[in-house]
Protein backbone atom coordinates (compact mmCIF):
# COMPACT_ATOMS: atom_id res chain seq x y z
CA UNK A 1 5.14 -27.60 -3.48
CA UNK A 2 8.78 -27.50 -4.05
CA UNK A 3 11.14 -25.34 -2.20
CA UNK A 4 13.96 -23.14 -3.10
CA UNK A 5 16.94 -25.11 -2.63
CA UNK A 6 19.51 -23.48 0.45
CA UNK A 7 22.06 -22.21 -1.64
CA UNK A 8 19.35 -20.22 -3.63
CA UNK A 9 17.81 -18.85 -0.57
CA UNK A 10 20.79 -17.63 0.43
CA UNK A 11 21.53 -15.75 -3.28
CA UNK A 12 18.26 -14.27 -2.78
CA UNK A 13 19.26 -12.14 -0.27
CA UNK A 14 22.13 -10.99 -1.42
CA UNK A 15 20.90 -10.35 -5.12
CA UNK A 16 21.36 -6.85 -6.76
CA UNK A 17 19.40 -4.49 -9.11
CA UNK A 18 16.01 -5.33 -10.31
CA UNK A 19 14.95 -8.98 -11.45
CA UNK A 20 13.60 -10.13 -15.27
CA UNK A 21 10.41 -11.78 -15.13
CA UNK A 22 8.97 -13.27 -18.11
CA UNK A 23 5.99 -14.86 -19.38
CA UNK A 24 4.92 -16.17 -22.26
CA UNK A 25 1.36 -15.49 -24.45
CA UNK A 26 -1.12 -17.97 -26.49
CA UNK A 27 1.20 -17.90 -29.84
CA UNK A 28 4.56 -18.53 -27.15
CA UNK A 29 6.40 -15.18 -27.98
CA UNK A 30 7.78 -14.14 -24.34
CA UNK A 31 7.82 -11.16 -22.79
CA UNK A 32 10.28 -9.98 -20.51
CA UNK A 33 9.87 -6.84 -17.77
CA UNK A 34 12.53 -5.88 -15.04
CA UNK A 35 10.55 -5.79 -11.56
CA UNK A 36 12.03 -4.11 -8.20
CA UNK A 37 8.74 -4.29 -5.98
CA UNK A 38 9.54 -8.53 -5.66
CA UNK A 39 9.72 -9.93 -2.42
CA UNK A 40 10.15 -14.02 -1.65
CA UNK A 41 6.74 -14.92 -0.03
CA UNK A 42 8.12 -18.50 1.22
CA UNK A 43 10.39 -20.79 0.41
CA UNK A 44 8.02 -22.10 -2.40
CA UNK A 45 6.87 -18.70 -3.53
CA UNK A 46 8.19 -15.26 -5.24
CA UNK A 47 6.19 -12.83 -5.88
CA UNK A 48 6.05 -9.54 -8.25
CA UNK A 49 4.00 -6.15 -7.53
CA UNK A 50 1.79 -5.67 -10.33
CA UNK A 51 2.31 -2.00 -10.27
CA UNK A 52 2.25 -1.69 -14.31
CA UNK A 53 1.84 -4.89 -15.95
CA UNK A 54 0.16 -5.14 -19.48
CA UNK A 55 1.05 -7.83 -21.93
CA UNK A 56 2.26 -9.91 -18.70
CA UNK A 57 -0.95 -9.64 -16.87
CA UNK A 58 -2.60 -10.64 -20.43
CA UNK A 59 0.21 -13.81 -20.03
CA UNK A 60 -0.75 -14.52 -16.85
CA UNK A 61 -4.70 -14.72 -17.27
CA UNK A 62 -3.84 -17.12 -20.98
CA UNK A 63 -1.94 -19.59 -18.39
CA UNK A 64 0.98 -18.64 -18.91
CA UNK A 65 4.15 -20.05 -16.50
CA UNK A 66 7.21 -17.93 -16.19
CA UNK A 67 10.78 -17.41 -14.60
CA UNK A 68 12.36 -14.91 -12.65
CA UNK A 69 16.06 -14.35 -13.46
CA UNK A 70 18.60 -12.57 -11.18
CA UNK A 71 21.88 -11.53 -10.36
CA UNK A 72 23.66 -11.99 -7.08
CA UNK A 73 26.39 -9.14 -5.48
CA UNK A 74 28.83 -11.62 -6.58
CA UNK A 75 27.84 -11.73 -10.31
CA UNK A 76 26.29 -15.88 -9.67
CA UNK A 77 22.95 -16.09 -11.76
CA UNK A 78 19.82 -17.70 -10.69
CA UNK A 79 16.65 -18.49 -12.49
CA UNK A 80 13.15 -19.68 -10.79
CA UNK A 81 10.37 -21.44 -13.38
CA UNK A 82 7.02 -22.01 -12.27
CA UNK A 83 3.19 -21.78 -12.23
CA UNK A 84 1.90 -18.06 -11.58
CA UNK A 85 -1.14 -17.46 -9.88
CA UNK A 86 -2.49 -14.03 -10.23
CA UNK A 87 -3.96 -12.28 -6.07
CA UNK A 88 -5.94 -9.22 -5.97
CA UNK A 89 -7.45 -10.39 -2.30
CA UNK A 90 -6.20 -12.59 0.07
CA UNK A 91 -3.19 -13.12 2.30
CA UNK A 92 -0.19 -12.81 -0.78
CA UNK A 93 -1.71 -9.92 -1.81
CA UNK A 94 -2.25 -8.35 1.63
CA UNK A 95 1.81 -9.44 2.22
CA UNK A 96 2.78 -7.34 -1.20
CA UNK A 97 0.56 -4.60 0.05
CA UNK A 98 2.94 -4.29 2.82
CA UNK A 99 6.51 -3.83 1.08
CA UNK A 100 5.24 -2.54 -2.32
CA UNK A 101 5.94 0.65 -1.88
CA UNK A 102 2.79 3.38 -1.65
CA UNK A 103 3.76 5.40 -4.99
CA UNK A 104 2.96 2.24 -6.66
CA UNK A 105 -0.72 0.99 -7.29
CA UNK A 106 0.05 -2.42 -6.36
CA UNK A 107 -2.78 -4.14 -8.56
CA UNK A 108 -2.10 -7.69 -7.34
CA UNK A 109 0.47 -9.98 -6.78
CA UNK A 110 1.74 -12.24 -9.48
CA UNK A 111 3.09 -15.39 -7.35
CA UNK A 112 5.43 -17.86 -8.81
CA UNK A 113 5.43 -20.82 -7.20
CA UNK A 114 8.83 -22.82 -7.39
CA UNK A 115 9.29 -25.61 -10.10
CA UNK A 116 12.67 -25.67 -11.46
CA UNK A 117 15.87 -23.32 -10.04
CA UNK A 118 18.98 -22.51 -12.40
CA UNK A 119 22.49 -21.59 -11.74
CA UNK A 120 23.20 -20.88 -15.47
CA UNK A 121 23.12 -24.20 -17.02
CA UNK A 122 23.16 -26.10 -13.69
CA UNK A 123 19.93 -27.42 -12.65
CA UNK A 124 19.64 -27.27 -8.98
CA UNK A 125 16.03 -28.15 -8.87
């Protein structure tokens, strides 16, 4: 597995407001959702609550891969492509049980594991 490169760990933590995940379906129209219960598993792995997902849970079981876009305090953007693999047991989801917070169902864990990182236009990975 690939890991997020330093400078992207670092943005990570210092990233504001929700983030945009998107997927794709079968006929390659994307779908975009903003997402606050995200947390970075490892350095190879986001993941996103699935507190209320419908067309990107649909994604997600067609195969879809997706990206996470998001902003840092300092207005830098970042973007994260990868595989998603979809947890409703195991120790991902048990992690997301533990920061997604208890007003939310917390359904799985969508997990996008780190191909390609973005600043912009610069590829970084």
């Amino acid at each position: 597995m690939k890991e997020l490169p330093e400078e992207v760990k670092k943005a990570w933590d210092n990233r504001k407001g929700p983030i945009v995940f998107t997927t794709v379906n079968k006929e390659g129209i994307p779908n975009s959702v903003y997402a606050t219960c995200v947390s970075k598993y490892d350095d190879s792995t986001i993941v996103v609550a699935n507190n209320y997902f419908d067309k990107t849970k649909k994604n997600i079981f067609s195969g879809s891969k997706g990206s996470i876009l998001f902003i840092t305090e300092d207005d830098k953007s970042y973007q994260i492509k990868g595989n998603i693999d979809y947890h409703t047991e195991g120790k991902i989801f048990e992690d997301m049980k533990k920061w997604n917070p208890e007003k939310h169902p917390g359904h799985a864990a969508a997990a996008l594991e780190v191909e390609e990182v973005y600043s912009g236009s610069k590829k970084l990975l």
